[in-house]
PDB file of N, CA and C in Angstrom:
ATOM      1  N   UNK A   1      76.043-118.944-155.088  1.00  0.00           N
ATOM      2  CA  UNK A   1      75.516-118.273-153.917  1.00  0.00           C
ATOM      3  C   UNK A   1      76.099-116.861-153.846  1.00  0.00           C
ATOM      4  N   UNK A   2      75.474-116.049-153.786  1.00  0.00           N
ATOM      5  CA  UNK A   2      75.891-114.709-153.388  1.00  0.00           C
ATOM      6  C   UNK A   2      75.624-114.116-151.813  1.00  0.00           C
ATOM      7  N   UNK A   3      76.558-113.273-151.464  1.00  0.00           N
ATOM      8  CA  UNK A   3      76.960-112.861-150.178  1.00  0.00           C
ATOM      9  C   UNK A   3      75.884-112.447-149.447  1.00  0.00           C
ATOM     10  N   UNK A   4      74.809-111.343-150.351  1.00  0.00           N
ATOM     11  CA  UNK A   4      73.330-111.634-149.640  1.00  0.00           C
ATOM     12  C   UNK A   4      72.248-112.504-149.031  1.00  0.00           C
ATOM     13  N   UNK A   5      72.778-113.624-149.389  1.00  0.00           N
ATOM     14  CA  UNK A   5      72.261-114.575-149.175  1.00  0.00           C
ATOM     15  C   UNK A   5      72.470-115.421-147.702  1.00  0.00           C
ATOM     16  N   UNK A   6      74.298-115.443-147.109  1.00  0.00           N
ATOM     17  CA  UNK A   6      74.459-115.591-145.783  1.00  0.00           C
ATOM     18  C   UNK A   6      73.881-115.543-144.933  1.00  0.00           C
ATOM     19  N   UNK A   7      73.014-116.183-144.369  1.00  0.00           N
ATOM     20  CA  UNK A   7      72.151-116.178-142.929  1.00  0.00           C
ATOM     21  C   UNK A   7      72.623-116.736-141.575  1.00  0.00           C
ATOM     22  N   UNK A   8      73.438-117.872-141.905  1.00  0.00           N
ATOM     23  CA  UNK A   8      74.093-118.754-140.917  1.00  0.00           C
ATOM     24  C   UNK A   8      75.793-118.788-141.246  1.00  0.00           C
ATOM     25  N   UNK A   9      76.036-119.774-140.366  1.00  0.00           N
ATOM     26  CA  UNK A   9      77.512-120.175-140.440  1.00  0.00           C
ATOM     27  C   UNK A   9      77.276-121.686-141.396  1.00  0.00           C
ATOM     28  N   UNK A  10      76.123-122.177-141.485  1.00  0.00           N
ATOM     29  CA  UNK A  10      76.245-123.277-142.707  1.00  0.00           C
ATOM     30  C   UNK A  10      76.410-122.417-144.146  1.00  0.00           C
ATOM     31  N   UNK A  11      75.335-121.346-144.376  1.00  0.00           N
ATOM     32  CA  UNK A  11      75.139-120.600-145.658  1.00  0.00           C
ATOM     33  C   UNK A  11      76.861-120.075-145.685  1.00  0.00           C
ATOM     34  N   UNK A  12      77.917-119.425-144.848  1.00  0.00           N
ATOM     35  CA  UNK A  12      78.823-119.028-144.874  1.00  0.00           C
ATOM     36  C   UNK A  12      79.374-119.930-145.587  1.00  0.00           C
ATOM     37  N   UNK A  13      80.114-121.082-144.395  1.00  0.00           N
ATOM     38  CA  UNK A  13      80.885-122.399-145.057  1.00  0.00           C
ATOM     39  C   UNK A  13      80.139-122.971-146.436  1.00  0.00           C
ATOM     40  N   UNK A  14      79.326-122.868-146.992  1.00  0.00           N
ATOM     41  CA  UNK A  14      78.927-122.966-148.304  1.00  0.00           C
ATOM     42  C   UNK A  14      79.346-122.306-149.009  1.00  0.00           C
ATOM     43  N   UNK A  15      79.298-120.955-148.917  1.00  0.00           N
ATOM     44  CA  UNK A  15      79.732-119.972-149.510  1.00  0.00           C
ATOM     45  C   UNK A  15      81.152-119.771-149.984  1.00  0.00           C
ATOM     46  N   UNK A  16      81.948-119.783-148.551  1.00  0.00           N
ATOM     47  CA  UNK A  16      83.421-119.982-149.070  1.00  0.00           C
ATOM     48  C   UNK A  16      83.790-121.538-150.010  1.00  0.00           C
ATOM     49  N   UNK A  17      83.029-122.524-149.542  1.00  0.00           N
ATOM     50  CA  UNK A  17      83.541-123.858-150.093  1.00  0.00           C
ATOM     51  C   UNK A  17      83.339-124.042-151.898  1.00  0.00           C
ATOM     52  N   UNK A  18      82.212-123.016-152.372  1.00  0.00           N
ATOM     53  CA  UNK A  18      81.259-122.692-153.797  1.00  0.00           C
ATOM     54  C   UNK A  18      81.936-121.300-154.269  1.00  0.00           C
ATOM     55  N   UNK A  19      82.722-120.448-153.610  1.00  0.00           N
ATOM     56  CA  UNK A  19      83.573-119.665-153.737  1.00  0.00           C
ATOM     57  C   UNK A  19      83.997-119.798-155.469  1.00  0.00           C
ATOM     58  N   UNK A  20      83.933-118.618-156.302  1.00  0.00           N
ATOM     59  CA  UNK A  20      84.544-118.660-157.714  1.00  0.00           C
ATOM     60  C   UNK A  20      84.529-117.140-157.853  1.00  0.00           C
ATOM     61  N   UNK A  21      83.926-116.070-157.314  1.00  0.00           N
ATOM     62  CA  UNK A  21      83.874-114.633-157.369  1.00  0.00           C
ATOM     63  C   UNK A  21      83.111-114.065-156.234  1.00  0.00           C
ATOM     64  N   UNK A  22      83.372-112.481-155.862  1.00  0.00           N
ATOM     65  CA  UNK A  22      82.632-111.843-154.843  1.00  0.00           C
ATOM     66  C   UNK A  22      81.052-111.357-155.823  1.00  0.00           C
ATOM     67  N   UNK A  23      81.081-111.618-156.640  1.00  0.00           N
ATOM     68  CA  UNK A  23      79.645-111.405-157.381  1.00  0.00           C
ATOM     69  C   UNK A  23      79.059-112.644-157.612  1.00  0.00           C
ATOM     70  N   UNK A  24      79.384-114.090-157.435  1.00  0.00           N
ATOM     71  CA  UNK A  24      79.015-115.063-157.673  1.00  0.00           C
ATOM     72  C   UNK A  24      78.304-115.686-158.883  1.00  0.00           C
ATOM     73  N   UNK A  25      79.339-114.800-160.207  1.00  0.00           N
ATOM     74  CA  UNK A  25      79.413-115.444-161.358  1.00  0.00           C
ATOM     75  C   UNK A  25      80.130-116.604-161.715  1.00  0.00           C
ATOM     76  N   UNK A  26      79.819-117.441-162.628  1.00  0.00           N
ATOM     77  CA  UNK A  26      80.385-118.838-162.560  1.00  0.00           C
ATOM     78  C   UNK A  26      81.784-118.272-163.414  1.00  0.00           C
ATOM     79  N   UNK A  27      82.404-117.184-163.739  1.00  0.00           N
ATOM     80  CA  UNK A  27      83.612-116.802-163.964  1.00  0.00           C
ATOM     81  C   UNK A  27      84.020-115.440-163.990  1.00  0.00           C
ATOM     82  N   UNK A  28      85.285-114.979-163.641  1.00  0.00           N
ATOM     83  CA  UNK A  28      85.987-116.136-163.829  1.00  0.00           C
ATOM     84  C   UNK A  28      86.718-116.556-162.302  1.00  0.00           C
ATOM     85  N   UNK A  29      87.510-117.384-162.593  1.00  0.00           N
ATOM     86  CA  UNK A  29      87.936-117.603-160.872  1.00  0.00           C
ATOM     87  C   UNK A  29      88.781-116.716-160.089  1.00  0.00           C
ATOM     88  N   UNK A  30      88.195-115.939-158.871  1.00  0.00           N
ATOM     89  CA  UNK A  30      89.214-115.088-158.127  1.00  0.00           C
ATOM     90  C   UNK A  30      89.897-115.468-157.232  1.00  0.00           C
ATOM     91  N   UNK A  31      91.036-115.880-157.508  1.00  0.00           N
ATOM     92  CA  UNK A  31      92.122-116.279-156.938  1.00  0.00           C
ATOM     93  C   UNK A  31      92.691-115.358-155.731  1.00  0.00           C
ATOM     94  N   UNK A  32      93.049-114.292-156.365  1.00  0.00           N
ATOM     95  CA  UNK A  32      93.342-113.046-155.489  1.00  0.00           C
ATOM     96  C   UNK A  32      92.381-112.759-154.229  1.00  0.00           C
ATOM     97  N   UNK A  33      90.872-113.110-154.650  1.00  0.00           N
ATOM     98  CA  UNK A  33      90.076-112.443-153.414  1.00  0.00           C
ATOM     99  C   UNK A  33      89.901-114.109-153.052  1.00  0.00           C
ATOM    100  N   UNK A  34      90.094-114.940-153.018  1.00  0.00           N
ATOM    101  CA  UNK A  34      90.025-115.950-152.165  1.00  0.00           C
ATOM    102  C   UNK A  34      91.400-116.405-151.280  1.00  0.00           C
ATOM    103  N   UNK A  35      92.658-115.875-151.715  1.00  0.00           N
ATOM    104  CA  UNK A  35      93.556-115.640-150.799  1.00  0.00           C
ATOM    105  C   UNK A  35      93.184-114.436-150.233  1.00  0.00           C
ATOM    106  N   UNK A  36      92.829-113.383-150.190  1.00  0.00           N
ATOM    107  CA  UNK A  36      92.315-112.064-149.481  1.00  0.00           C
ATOM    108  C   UNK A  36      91.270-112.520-148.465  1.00  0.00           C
ATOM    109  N   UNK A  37      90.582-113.564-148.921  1.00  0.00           N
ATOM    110  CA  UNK A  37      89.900-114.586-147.616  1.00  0.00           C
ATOM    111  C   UNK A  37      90.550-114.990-146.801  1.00  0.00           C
ATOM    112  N   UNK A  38      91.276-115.758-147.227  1.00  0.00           N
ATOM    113  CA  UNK A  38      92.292-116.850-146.535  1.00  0.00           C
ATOM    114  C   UNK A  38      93.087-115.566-145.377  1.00  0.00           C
ATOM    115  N   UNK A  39      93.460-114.885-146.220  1.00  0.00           N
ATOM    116  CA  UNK A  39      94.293-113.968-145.308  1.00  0.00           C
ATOM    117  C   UNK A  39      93.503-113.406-144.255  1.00  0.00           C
ATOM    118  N   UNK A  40      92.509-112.736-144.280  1.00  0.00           N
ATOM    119  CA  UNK A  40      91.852-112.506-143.479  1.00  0.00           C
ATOM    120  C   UNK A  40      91.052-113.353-142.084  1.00  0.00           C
ATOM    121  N   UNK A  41      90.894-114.440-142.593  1.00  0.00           N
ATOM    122  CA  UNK A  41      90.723-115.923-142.158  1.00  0.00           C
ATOM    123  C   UNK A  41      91.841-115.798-140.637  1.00  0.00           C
ATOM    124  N   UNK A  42      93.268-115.877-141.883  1.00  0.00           N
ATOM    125  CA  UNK A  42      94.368-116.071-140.412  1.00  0.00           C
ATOM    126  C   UNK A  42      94.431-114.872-139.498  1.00  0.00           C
ATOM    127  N   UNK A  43      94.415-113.480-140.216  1.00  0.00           N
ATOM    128  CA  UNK A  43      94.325-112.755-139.273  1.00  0.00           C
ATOM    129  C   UNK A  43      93.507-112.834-138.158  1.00  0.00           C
ATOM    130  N   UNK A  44      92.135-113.241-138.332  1.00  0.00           N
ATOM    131  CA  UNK A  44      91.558-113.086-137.322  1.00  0.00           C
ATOM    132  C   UNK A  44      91.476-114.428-136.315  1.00  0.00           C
ATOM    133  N   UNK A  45      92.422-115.512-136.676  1.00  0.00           N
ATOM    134  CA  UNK A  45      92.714-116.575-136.244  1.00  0.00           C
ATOM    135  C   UNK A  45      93.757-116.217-135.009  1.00  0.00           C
ATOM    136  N   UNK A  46      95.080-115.615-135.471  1.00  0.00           N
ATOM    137  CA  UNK A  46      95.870-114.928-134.809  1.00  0.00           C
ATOM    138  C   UNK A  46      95.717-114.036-133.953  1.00  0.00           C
ATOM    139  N   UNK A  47      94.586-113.227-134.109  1.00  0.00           N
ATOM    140  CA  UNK A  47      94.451-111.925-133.018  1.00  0.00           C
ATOM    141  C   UNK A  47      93.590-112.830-132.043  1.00  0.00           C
ATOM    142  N   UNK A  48      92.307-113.350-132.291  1.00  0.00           N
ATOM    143  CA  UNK A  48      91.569-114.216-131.269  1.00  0.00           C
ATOM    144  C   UNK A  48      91.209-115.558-130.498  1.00  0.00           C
ATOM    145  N   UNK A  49      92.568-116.515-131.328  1.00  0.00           N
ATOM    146  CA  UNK A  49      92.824-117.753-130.896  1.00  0.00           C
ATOM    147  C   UNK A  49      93.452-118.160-129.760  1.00  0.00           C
ATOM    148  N   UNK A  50      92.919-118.501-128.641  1.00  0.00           N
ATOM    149  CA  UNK A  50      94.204-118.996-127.497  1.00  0.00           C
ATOM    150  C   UNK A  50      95.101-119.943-127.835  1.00  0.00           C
ATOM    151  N   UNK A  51      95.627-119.859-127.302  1.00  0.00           N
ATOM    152  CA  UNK A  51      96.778-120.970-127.295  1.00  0.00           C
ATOM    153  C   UNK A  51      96.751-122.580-127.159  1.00  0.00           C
ATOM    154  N   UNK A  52      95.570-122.457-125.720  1.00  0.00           N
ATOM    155  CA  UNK A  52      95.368-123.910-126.297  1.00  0.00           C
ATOM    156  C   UNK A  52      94.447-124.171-127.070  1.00  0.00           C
ATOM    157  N   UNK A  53      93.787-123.168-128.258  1.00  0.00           N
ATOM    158  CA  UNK A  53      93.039-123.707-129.134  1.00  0.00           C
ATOM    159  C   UNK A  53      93.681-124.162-129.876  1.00  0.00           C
ATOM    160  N   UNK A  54      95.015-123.690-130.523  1.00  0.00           N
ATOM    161  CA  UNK A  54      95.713-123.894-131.697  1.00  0.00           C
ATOM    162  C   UNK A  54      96.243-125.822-131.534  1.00  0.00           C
ATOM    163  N   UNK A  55      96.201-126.464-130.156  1.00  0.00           N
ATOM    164  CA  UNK A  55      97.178-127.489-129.971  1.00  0.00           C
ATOM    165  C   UNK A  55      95.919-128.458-130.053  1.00  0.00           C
ATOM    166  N   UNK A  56      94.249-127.665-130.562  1.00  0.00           N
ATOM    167  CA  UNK A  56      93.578-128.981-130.810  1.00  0.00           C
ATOM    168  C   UNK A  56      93.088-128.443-132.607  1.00  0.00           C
ATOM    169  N   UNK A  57      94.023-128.191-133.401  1.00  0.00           N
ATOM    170  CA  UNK A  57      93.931-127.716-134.498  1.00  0.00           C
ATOM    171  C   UNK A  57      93.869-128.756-135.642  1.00  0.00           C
ATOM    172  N   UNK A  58      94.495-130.064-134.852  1.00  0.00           N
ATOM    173  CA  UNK A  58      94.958-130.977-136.371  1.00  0.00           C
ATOM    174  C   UNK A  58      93.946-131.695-136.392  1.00  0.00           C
ATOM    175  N   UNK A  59      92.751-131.750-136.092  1.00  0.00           N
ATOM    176  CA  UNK A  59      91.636-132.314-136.567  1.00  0.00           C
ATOM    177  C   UNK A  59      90.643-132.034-137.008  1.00  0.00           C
ATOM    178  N   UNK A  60      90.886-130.632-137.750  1.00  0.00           N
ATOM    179  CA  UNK A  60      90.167-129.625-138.291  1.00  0.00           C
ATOM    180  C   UNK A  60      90.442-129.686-139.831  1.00  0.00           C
ATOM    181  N   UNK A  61      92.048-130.325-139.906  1.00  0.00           N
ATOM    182  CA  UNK A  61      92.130-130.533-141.452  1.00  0.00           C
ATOM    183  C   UNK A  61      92.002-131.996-142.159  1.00  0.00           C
ATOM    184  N   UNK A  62      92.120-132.102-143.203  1.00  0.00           N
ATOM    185  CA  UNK A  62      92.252-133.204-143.559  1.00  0.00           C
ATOM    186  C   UNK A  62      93.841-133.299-144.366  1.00  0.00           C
ATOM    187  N   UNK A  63      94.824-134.167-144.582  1.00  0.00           N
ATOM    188  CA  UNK A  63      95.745-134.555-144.608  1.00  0.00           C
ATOM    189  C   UNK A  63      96.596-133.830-145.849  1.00  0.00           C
ATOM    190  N   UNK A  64      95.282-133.254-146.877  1.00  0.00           N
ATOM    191  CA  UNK A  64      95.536-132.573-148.408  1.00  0.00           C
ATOM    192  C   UNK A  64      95.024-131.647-148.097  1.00  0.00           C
ATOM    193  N   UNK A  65      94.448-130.736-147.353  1.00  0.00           N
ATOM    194  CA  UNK A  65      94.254-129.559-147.030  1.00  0.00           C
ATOM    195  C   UNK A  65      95.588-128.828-146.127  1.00  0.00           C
ATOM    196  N   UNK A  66      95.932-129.754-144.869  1.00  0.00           N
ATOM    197  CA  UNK A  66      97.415-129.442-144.374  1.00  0.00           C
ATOM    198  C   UNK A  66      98.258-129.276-145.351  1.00  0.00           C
ATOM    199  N   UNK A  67      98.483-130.382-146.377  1.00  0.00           N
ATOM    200  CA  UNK A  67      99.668-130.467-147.883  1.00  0.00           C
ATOM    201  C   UNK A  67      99.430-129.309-148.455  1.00  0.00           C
ATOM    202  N   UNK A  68      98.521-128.553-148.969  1.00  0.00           N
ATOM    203  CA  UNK A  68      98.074-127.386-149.816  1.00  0.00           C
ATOM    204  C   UNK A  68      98.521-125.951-148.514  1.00  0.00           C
ATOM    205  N   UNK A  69      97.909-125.921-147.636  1.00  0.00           N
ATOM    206  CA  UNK A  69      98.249-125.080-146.805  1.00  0.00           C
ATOM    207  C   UNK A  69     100.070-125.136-146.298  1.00  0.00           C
ATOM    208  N   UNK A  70     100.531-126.217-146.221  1.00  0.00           N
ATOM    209  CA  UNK A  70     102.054-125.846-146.365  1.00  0.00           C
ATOM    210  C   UNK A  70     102.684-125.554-147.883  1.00  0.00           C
ATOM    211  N   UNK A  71     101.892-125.698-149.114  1.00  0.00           N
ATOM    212  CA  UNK A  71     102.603-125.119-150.510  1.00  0.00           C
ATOM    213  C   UNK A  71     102.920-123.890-150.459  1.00  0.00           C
ATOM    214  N   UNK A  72     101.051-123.167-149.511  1.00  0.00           N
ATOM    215  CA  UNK A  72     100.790-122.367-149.966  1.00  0.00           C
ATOM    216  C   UNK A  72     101.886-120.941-149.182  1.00  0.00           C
ATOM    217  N   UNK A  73     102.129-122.342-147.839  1.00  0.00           N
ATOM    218  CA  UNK A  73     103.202-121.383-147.138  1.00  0.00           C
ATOM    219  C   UNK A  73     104.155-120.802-147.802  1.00  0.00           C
ATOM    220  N   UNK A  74     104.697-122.104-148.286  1.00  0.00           N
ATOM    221  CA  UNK A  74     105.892-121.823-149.347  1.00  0.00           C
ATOM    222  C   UNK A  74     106.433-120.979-150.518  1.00  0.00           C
ATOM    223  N   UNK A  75     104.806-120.972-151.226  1.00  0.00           N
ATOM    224  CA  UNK A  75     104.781-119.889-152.373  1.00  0.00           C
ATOM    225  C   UNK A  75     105.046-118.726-151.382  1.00  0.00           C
ATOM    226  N   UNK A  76     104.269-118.190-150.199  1.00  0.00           N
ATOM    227  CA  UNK A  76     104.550-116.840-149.812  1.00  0.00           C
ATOM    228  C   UNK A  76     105.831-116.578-149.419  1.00  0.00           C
ATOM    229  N   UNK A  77     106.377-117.350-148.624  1.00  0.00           N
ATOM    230  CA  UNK A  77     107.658-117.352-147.955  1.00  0.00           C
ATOM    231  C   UNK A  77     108.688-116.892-149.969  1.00  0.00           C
ATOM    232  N   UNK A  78     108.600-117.445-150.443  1.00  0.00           N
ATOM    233  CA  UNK A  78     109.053-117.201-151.943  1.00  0.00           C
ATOM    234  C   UNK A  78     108.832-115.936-152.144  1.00  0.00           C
ATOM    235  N   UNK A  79     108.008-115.777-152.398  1.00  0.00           N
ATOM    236  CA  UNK A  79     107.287-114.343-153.216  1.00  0.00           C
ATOM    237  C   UNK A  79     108.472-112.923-152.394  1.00  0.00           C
ATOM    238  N   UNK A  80     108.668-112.193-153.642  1.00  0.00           N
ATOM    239  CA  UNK A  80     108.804-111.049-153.344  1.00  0.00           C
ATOM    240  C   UNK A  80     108.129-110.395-152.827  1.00  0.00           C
ATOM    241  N   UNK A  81     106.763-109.865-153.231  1.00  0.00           N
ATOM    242  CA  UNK A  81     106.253-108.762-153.130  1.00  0.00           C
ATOM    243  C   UNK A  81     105.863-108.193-152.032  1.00  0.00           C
ATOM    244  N   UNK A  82     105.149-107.547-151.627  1.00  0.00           N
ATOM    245  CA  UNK A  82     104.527-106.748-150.172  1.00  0.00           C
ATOM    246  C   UNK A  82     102.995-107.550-150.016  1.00  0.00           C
ATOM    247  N   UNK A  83     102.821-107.836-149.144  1.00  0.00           N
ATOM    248  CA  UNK A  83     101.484-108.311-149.193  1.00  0.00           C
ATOM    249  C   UNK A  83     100.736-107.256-149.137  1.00  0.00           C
ATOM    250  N   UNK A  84      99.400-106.880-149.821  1.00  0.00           N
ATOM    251  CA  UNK A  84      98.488-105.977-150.011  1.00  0.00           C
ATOM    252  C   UNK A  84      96.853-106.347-149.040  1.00  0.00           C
ATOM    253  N   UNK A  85      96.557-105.244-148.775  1.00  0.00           N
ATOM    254  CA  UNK A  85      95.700-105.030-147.683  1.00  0.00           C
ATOM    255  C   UNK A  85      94.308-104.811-148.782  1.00  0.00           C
TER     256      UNK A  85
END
């Protein structure tokens, strides 16, 4: 699926879930711009989420998506570098 294609919030969530490049070649896999998602994802989670949205949050994941999202904490919390914009 390519990004032109987005019409809805189903075509979206397809999109990110079929996610492998911003040109939507079957390679190779962009890792970098799918955390550049992700990141962007939380940012805008953080600037426009209330508070009590966040305390009905845990039924949004599933049990290996929470597990992966705390690795992924971990790798950053690790990492040297500067995060890039």
């Amino acid at each position: 699926m390519q990004l032109t294609e987005i019409q809805s919030y189903h075509d979206l969530e397809r999109y990110l879930h079929e996610f492998i490049n911003a040109l939507g070649d079957p390679v190779p896999y962009d890792f970098t711009g799918a955390v550049h998602l992700l990141g962007a994802i939380l940012d805008n989670l953080r600037t426009n989420a209330l508070e009590a949205e966040l305390g009905d949050i845990g039924g949004c994941f599933s049990p290996e998506q929470i597990a992966f999202l705390q690795r992924l904490a971990d790798y950053a919390s690790a990492s040297p570098s500067e995060p890039t914009t």
